[in-house]
Every structure is written in C-alpha cells, then in structure tokens.
N, C-alpha and C. Protein backbone atom coordinates (compact mmCIF):
# COMPACT_ATOMS: atom_id res chain seq x y z
N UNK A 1 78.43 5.75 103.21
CA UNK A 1 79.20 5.31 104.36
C UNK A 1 80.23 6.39 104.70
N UNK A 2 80.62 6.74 105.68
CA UNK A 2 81.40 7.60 106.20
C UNK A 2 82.39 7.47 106.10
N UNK A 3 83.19 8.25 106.04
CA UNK A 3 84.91 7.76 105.88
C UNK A 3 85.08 8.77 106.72
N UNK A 4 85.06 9.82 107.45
CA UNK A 4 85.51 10.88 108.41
C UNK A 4 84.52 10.70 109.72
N UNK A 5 85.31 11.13 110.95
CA UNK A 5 84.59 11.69 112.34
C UNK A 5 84.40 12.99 112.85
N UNK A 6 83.93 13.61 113.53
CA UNK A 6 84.47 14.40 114.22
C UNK A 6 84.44 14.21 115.31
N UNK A 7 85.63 14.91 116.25
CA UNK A 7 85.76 14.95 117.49
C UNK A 7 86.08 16.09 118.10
N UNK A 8 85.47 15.83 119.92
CA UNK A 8 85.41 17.08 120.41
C UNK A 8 86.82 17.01 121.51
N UNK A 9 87.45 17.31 121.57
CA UNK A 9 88.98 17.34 122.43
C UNK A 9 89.18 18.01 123.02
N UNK A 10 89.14 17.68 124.54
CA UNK A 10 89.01 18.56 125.87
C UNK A 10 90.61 18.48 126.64
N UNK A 11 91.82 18.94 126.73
CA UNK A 11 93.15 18.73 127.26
C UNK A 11 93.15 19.53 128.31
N UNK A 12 93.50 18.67 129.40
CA UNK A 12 93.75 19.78 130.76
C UNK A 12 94.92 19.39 131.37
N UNK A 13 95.49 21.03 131.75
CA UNK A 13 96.88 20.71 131.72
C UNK A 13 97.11 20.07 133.56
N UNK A 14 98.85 19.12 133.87
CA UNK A 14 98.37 18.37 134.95
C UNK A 14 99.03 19.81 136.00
N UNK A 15 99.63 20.73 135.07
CA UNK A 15 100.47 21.81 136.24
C UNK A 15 99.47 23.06 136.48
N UNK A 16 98.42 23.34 135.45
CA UNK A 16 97.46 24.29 135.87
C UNK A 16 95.80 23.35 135.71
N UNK A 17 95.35 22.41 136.57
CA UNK A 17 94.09 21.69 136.19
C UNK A 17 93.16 22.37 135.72
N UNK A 18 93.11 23.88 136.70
CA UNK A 18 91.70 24.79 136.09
C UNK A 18 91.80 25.27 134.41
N UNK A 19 92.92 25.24 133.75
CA UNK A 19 93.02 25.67 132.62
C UNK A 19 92.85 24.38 131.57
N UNK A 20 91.86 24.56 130.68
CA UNK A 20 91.09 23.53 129.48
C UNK A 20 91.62 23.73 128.33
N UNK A 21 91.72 23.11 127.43
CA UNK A 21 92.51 23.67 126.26
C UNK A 21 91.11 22.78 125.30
N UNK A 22 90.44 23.40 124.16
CA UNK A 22 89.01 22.79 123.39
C UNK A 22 89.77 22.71 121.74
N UNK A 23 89.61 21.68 121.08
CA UNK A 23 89.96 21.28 119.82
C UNK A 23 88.71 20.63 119.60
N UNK A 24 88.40 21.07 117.91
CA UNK A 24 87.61 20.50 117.13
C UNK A 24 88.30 20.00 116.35
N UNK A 25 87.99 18.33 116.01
CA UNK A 25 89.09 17.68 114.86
C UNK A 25 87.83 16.90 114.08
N UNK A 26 88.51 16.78 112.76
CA UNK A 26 87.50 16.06 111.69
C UNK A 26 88.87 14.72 111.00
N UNK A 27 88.48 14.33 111.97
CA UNK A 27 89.91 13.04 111.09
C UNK A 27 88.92 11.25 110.49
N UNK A 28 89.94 11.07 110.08
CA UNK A 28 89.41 9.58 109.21
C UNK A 28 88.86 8.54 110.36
N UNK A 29 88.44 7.91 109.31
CA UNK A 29 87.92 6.67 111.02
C UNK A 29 88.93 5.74 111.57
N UNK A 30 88.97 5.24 112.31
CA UNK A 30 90.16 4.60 112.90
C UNK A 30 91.46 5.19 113.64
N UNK A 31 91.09 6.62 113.10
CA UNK A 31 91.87 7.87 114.25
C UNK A 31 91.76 7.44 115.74
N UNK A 32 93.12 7.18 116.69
CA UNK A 32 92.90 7.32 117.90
C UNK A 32 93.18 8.06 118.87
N UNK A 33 92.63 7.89 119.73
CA UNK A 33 92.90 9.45 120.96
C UNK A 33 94.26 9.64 120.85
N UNK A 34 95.19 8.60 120.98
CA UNK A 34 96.44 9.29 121.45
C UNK A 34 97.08 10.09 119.98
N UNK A 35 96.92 9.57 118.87
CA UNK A 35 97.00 10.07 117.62
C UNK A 35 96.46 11.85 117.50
N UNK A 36 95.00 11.99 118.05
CA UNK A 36 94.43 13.23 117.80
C UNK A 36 95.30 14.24 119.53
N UNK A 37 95.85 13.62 120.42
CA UNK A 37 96.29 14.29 121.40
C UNK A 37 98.15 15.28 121.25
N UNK A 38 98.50 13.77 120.42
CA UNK A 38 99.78 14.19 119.48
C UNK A 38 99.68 15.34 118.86
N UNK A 39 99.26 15.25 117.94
CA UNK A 39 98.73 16.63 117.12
C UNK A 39 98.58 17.77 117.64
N UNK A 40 97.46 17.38 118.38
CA UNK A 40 97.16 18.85 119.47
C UNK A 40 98.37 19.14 119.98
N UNK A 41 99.10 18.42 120.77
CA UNK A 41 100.38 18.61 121.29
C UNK A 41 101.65 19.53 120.37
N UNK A 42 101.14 19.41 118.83
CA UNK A 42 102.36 20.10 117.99
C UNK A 42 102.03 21.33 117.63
N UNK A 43 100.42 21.93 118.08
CA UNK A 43 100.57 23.14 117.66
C UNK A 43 101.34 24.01 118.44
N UNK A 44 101.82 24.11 119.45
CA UNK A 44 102.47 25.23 119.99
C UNK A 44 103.86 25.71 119.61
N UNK A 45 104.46 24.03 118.82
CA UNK A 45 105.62 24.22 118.11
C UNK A 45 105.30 24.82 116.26
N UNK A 46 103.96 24.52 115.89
CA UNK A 46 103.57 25.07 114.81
C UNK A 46 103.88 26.66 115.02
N UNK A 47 102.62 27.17 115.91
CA UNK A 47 102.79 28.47 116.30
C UNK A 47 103.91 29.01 116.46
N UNK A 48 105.22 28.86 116.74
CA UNK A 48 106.15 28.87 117.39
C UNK A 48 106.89 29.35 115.74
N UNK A 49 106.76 28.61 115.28
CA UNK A 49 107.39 28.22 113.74
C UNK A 49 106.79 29.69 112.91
N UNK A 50 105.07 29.85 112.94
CA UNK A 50 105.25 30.88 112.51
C UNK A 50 105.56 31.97 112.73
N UNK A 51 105.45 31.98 114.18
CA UNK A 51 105.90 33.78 114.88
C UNK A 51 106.92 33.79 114.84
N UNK A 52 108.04 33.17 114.44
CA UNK A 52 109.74 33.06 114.15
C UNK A 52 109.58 33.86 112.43
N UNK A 53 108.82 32.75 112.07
CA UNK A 53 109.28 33.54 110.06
C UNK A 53 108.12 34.73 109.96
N UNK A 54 107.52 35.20 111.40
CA UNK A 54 106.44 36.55 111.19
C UNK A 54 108.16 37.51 111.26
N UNK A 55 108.57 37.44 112.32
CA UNK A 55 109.67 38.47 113.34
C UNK A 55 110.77 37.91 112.30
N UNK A 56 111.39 37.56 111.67
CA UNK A 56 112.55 36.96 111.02
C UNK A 56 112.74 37.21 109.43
N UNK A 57 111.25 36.51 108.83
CA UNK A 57 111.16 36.75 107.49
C UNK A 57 110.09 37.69 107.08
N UNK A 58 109.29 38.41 107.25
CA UNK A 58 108.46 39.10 107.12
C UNK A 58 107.46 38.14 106.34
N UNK A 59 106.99 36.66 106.98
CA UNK A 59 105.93 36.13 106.56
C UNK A 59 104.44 36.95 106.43
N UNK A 60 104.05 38.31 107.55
CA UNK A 60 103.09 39.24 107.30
C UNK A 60 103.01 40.20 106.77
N UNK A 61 104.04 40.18 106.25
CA UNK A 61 104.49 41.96 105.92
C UNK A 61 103.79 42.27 103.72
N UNK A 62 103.13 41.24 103.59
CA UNK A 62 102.76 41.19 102.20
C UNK A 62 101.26 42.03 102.28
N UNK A 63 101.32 42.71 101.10
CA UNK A 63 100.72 43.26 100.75
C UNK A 63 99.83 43.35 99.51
N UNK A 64 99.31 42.27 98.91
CA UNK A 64 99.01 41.68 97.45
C UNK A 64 97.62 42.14 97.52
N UNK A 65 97.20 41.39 96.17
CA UNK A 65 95.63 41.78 95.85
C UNK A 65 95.41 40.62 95.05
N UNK A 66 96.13 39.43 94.64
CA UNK A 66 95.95 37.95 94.01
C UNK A 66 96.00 37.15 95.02
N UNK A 67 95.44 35.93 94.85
CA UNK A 67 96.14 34.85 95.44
C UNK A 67 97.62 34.29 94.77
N UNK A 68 98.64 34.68 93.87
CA UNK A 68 99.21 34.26 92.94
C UNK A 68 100.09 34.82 94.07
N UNK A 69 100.17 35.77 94.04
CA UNK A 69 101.26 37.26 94.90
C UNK A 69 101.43 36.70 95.94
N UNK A 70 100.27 36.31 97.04
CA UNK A 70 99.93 36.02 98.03
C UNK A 70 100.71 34.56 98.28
N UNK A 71 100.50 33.93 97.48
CA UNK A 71 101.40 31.98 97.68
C UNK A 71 102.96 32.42 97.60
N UNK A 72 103.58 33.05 96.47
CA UNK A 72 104.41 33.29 96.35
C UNK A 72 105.09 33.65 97.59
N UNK A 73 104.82 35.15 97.74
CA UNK A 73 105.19 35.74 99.49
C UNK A 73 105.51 34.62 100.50
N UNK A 74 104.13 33.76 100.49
CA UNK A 74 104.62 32.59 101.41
C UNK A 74 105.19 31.90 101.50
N UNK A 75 105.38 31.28 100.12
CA UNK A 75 106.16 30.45 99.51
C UNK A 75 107.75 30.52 100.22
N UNK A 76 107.57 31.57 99.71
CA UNK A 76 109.61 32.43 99.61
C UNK A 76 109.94 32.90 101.34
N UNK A 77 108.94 33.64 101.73
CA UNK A 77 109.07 33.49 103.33
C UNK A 77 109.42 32.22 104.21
N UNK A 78 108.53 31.58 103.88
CA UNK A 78 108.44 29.99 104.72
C UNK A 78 110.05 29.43 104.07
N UNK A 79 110.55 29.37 103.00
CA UNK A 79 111.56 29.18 102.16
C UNK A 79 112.89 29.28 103.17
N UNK A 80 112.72 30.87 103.31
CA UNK A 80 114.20 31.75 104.10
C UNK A 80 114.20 31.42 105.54
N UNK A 81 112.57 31.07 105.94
CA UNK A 81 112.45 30.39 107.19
C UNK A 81 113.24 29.42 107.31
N UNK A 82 113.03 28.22 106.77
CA UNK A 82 113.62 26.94 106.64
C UNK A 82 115.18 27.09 106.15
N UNK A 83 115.82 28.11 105.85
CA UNK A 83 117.14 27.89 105.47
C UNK A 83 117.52 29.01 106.40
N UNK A 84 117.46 29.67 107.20
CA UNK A 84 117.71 30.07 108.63
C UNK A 84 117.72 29.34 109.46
N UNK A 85 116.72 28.09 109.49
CA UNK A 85 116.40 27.07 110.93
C UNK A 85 117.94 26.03 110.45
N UNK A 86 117.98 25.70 109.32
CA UNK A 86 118.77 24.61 108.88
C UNK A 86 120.44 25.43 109.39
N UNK A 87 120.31 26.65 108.99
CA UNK A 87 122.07 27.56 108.79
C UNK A 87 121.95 27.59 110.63
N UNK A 88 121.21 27.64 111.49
CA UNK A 88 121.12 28.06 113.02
C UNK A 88 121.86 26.66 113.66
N UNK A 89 120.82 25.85 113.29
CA UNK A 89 120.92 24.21 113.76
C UNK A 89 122.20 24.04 113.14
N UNK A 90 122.88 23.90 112.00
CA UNK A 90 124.51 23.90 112.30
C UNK A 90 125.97 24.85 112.39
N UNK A 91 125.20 25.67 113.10
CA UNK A 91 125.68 26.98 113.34
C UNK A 91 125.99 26.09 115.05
N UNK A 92 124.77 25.58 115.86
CA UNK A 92 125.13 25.43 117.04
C UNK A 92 125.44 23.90 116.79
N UNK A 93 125.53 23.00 116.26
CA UNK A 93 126.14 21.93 116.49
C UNK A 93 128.00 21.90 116.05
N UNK A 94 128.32 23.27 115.23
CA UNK A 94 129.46 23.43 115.23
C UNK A 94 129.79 24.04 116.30
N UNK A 95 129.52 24.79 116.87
CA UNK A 95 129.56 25.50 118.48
C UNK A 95 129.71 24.40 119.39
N UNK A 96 129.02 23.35 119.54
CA UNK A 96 128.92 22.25 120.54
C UNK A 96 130.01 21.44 119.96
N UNK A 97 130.57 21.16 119.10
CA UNK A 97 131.55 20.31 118.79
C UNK A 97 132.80 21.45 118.92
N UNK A 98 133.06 22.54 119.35
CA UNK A 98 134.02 23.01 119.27
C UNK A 98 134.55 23.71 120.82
N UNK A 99 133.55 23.58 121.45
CA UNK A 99 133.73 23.51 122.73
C UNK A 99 134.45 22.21 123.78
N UNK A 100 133.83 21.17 122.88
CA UNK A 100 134.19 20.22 124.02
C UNK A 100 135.64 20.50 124.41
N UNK A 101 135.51 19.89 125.62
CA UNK A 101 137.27 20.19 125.81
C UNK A 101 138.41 19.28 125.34
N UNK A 102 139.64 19.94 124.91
CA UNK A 102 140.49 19.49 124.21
C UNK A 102 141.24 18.42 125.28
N UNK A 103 141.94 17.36 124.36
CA UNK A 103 142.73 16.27 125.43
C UNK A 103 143.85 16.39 125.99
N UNK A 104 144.20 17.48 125.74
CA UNK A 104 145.79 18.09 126.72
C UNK A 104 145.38 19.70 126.45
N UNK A 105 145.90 19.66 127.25
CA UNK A 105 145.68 21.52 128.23
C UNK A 105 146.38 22.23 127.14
N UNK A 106 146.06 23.34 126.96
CA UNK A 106 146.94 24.32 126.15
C UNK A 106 147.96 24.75 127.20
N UNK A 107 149.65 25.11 126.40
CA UNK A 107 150.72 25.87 127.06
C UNK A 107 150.17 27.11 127.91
C-alpha cells in the first residue's frame, strides 16, 4: 500500500501569466494543494537564505575531499549565518525602538 504521491505543480504568476513556474513533489498521502503551493511559495525565501550565507559566510568557499570536512563547513557556515540573522534582527528592532519620537521636544 502506498504511503507517498507524486505530484506535478504547475504555478502561474497573476502579474506575469505567460511565466509558469514546474515543481515535482513526492509528499505523503493526504498532502493538499494548498499545503504543496505553501512550500513552493518558501523557496525563494530558502534561496534567499542561502545566497546571504554564500556572500556573508563563505557557505561555498570549502574545499574538502570527505564528507566529514564537508558537513562540518556547513555546519559552522549555516551556524554564523543564523547568528548574523539573529545579531541584524535586533540590531534593527533596537533602531526602531529608538527612533520613535520622544514625548517632549528636546531644548
């Protein structure tokens, strides 16, 4: 008995119609469209995520000959990624709280 589907996922965008966007997905049964459209919808922020820790952390810049070397690199890249995104994000929410304007005017 099957426990997986596949599906063929055709997205067209509503601001360029002629442009198709094609996904192949293999998900569990009971997967539904709007579930497999979601998804599709997060790779561009995936992508996004890695071309930040490519240009930022040197997520490509490894040069190994293991897979051992190779996880590691990623490991520790994706790592400095995530504690750059975290130090940024309250880097600008202290910025936004320090702007607002004060309740009496300065002298």
């Amino acid at each position: 008995m099957p426990t997986h589907q596949r599906w063929a996922l055709a997205l067209r965008s509503i601001g360029k119609p002629e442009e198709i966007a094609y996904y192949l997905a293999y998900a569990p049964l009971g997967t539904t469209v709007e579930h497999l459209v979601r998804v599709a919808g997060m790779r561009w922020a995936i992508e996004e995520a890695f071309q930040a820790a490519k240009n930022e952390c040197g997520l490509d810049q490894y040069e190994v000959r293991r897979y051992t070397g190779w996880m590691r690199h990623i490991t520790l890249a994706m790592l400095a990624h995530a504690f750059l995104a975290v130090i940024a994000a309250v880097a600008a929410a202290k910025g936004a709280a320090e702007t607002a304007p004060a309740s009496r005017p300065s002298p």
